[in-house]
Protein backbone atom coordinates (compact mmCIF):
# COMPACT_ATOMS: atom_id res chain seq x y z
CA UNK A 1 25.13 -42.81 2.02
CA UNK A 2 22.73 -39.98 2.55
CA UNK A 3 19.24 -39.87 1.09
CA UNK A 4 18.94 -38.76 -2.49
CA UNK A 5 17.79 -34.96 -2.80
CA UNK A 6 15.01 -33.94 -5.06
CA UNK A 7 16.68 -31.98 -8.35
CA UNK A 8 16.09 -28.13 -7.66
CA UNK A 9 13.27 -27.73 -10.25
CA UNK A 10 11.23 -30.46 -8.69
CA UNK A 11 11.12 -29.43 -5.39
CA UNK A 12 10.81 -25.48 -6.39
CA UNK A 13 7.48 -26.92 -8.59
CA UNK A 14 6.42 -29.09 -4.97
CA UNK A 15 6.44 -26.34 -3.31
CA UNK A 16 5.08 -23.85 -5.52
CA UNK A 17 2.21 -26.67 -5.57
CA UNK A 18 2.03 -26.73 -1.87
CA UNK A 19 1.63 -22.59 -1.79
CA UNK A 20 -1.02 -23.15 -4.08
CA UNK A 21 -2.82 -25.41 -2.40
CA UNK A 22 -2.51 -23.27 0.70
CA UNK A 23 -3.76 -20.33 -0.80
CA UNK A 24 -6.93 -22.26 -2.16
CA UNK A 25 -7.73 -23.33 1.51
CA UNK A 26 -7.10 -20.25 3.22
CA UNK A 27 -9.20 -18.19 0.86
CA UNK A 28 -12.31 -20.94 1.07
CA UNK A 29 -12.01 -21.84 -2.92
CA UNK A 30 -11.08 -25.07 -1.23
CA UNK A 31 -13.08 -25.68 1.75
CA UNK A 32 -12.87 -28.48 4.62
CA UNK A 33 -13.78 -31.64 4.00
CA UNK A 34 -13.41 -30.98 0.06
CA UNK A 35 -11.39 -34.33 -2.30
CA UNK A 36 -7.86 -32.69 -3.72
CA UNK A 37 -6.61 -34.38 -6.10
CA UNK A 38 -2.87 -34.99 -7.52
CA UNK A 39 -4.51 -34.72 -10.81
CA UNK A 40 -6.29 -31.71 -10.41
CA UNK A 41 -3.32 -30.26 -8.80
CA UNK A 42 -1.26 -30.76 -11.39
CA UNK A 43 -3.72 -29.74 -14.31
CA UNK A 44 -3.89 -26.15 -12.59
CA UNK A 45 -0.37 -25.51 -12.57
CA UNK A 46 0.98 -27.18 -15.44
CA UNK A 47 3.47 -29.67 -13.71
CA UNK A 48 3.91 -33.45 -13.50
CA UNK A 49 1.97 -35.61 -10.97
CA UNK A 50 5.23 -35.90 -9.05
CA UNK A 51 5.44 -32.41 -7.49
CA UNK A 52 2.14 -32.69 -7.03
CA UNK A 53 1.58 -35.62 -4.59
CA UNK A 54 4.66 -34.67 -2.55
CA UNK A 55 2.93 -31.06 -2.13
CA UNK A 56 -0.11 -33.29 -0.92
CA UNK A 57 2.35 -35.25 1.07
CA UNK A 58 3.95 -31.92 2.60
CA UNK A 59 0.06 -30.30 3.31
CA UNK A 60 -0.58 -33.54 5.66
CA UNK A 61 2.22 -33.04 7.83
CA UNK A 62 1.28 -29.14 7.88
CA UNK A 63 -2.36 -30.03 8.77
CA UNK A 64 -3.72 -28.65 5.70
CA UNK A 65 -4.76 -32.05 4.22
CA UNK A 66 -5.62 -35.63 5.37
CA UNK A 67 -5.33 -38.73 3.48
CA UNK A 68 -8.03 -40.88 3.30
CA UNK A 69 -8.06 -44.00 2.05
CA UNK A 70 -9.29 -45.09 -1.07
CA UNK A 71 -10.21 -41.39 -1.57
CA UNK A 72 -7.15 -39.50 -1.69
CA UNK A 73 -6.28 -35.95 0.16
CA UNK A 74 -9.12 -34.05 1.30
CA UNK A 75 -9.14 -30.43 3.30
CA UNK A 76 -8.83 -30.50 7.40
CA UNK A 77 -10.89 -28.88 8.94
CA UNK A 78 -10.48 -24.97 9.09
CA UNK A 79 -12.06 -22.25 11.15
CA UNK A 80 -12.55 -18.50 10.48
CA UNK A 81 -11.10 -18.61 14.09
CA UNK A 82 -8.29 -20.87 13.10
CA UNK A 83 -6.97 -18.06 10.66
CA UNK A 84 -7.80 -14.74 13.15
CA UNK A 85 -5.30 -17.45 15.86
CA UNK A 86 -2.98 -17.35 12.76
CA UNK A 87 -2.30 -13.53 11.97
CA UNK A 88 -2.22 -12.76 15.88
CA UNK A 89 0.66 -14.97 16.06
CA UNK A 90 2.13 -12.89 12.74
CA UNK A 91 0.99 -9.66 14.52
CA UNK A 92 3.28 -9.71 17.37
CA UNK A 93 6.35 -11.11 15.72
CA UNK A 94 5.69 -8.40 13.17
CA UNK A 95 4.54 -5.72 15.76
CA UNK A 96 8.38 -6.00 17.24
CA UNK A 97 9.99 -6.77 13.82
CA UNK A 98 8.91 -3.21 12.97
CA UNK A 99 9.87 -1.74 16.69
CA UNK A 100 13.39 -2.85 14.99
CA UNK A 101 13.06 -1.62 12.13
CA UNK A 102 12.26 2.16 13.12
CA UNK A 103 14.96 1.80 15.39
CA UNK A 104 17.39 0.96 12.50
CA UNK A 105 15.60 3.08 9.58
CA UNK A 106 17.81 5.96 7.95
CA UNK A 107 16.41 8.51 6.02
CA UNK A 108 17.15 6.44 2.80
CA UNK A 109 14.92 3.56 3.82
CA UNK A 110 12.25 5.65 5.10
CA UNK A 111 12.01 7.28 1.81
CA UNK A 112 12.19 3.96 -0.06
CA UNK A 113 9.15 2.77 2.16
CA UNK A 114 7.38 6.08 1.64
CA UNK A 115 7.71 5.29 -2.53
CA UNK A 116 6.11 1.44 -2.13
CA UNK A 117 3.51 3.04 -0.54
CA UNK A 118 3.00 5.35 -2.96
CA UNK A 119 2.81 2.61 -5.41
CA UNK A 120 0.28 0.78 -3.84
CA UNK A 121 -1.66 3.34 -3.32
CA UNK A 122 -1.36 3.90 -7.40
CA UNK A 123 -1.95 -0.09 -7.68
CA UNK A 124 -4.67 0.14 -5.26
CA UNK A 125 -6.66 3.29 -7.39
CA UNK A 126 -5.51 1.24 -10.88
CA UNK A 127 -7.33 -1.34 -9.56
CA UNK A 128 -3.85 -3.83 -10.44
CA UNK A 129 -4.42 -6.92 -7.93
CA UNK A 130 -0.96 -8.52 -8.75
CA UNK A 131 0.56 -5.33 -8.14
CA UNK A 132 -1.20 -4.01 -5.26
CA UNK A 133 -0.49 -7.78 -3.86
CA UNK A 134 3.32 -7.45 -5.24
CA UNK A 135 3.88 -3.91 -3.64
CA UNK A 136 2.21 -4.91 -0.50
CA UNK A 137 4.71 -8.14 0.15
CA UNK A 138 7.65 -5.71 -0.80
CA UNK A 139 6.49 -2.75 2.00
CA UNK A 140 6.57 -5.71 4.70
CA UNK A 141 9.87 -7.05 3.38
CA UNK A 142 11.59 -4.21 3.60
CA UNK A 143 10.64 -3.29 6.82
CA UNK A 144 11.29 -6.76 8.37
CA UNK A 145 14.81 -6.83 6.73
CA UNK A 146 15.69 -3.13 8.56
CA UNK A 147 14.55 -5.29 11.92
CA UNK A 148 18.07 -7.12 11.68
CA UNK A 149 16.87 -10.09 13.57
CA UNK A 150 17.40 -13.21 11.64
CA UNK A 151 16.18 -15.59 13.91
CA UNK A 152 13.12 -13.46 14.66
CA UNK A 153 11.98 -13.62 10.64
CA UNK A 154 12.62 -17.32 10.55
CA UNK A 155 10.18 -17.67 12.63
CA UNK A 156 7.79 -15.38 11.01
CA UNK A 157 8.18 -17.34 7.99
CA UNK A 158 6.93 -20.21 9.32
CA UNK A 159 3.22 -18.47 10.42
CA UNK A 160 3.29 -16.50 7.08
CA UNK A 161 3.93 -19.56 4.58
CA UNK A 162 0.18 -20.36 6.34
CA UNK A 163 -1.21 -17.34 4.73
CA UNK A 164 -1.42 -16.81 1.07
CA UNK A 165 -0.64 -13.51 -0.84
CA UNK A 166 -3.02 -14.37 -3.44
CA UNK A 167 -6.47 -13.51 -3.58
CA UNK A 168 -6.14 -10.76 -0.86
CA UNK A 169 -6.74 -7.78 -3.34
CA UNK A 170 -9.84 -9.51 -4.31
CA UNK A 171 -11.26 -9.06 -0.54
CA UNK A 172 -13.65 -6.54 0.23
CA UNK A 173 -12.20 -3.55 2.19
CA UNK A 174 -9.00 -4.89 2.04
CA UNK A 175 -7.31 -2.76 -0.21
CA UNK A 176 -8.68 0.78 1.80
CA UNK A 177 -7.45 -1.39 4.95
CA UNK A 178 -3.94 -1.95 3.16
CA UNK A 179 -3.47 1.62 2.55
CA UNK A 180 -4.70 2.91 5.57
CA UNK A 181 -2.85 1.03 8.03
CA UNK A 182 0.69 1.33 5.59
CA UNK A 183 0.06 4.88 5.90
CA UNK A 184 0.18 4.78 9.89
CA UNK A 185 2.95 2.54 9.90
CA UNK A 186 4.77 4.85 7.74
CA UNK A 187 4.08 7.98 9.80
CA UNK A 188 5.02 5.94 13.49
CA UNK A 189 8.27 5.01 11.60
CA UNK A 190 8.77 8.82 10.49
CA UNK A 191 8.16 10.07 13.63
CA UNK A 192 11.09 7.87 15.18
CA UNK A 193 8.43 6.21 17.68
CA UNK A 194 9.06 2.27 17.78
CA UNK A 195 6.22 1.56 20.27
CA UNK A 196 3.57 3.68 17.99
CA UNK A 197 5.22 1.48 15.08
CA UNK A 198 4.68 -1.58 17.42
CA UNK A 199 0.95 -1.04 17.29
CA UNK A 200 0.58 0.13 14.37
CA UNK A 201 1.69 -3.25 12.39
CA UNK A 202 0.03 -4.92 15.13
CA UNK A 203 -3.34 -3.59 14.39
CA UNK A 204 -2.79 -3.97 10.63
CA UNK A 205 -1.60 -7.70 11.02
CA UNK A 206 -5.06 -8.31 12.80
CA UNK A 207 -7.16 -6.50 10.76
CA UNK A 208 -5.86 -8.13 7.47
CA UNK A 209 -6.47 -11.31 9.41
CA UNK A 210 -9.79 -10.49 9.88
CA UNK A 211 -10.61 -8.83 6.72
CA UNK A 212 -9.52 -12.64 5.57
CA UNK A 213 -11.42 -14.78 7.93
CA UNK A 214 -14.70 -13.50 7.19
CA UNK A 215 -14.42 -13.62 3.65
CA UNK A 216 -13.26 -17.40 5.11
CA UNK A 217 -16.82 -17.60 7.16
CA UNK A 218 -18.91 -16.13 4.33
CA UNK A 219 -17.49 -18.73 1.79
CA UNK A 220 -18.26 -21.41 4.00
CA UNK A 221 -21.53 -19.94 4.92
CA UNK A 222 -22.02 -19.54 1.23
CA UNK A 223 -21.34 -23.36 0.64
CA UNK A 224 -23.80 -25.17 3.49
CA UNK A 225 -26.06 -23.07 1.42
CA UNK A 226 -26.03 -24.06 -2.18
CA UNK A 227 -28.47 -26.56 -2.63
CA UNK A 228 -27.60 -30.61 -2.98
């Protein structure tokens, strides 16, 4: 007999628990060596206990959290460096993903890409963080799906679920960054020049990952310095 599955809306609300979780320790609103509990979890999302404590479960094995006993999950430890190592992994799958891509582009999709950006750049002056965010995830999507390399993404997916879309309109500079390097991405792609599009997304993958681990460092920083 083989192992009883979770029902679909229980494991979409585990792992929508486990993102969130992720997203909280990335950004430093959770920090290493902070209690998480089921409870509080739970509370923050609206969902059972359930979910909850098999995200927990899930963000052990990941590395994300450690049980401790008699005390629950609390944060591993996390480095400003750990999450620069993180998004120069994503920046060379992505760096070839969008060699690919302007490889494959027709004028349709290059003119679909050139409209996202427009919109973040309209979400970006609007000051909308869920839509600068949403547009932002949808430019990078589309330009990994013209790649064509299945296997390739997979892969990606696994350094990106690591790195949460949340919170990163709320970073200082990151916005100008986000439009900036789009912009040059955009134009390599234009231009028909995969190696310029290469290092392009690159760059941008690496400075987003910056942009994110010092707001990561100052957090922390920010922390050993409240007082007891």
């Amino acid at each position: 007999m083989s192992p009883r599955r979770p029902s679909a809306p229980r494991q979409q609300y585990s792992e929508r628990a486990a993102a969130y979780v992720r997203a909280m320790v990335i950004s430093g609103e959770m920090p290493p060596g902070s209690q998480v509990r089921v409870e509080q979890v739970a509370e923050a999302l609206g969902i059972s206990t359930t979910p909850a404590r098999e995200a927990l479960q899930l963000l052990k094995v990941e590395g994300f959290v450690k049980a401790v006993q008699n005390k629950g999950f609390m944060v591993a430890p996390l480095t400003g460096q750990d999450i620069r190592d993180l998004f120069r992994v994503q920046g060379l799958l992505g760096g070839e993903l969008a060699a690919r891509a302007t490889r494959n582009a027709a004028p349709r999709d290059l003119a679909e890409l050139e409209a996202l950006h427009l919109e973040l750049m309209a979400a970006a002056a609007r000051e909308h963080h869920e839509a600068l965010e949403a547009k932002n995830h949808e430019f990078h999507r589309q330009i990994n799906r013209l790649a064509d390399s299945g296997k390739m993404l997979w892969v990606l997916g696994l350094t990106t679920r690591y790195v949460p879309r949340m919170f990163y309109a709320s970073i200082p500079g990151w916005p100008e960054t986000t439009m900036e390097d789009h912009g040059e991405i955009l134009a390599a792609m234009k231009a028909g020049d995969p190696e310029q599009a290469r290092a392009v997304m690159e760059a941008h993958l690496r400075h987003a990952g910056e942009k994110l681990a010092d707001y990561f460092d100052a957090r922390l920083a920010g922390e050993s310095t409240q007082p007891e």
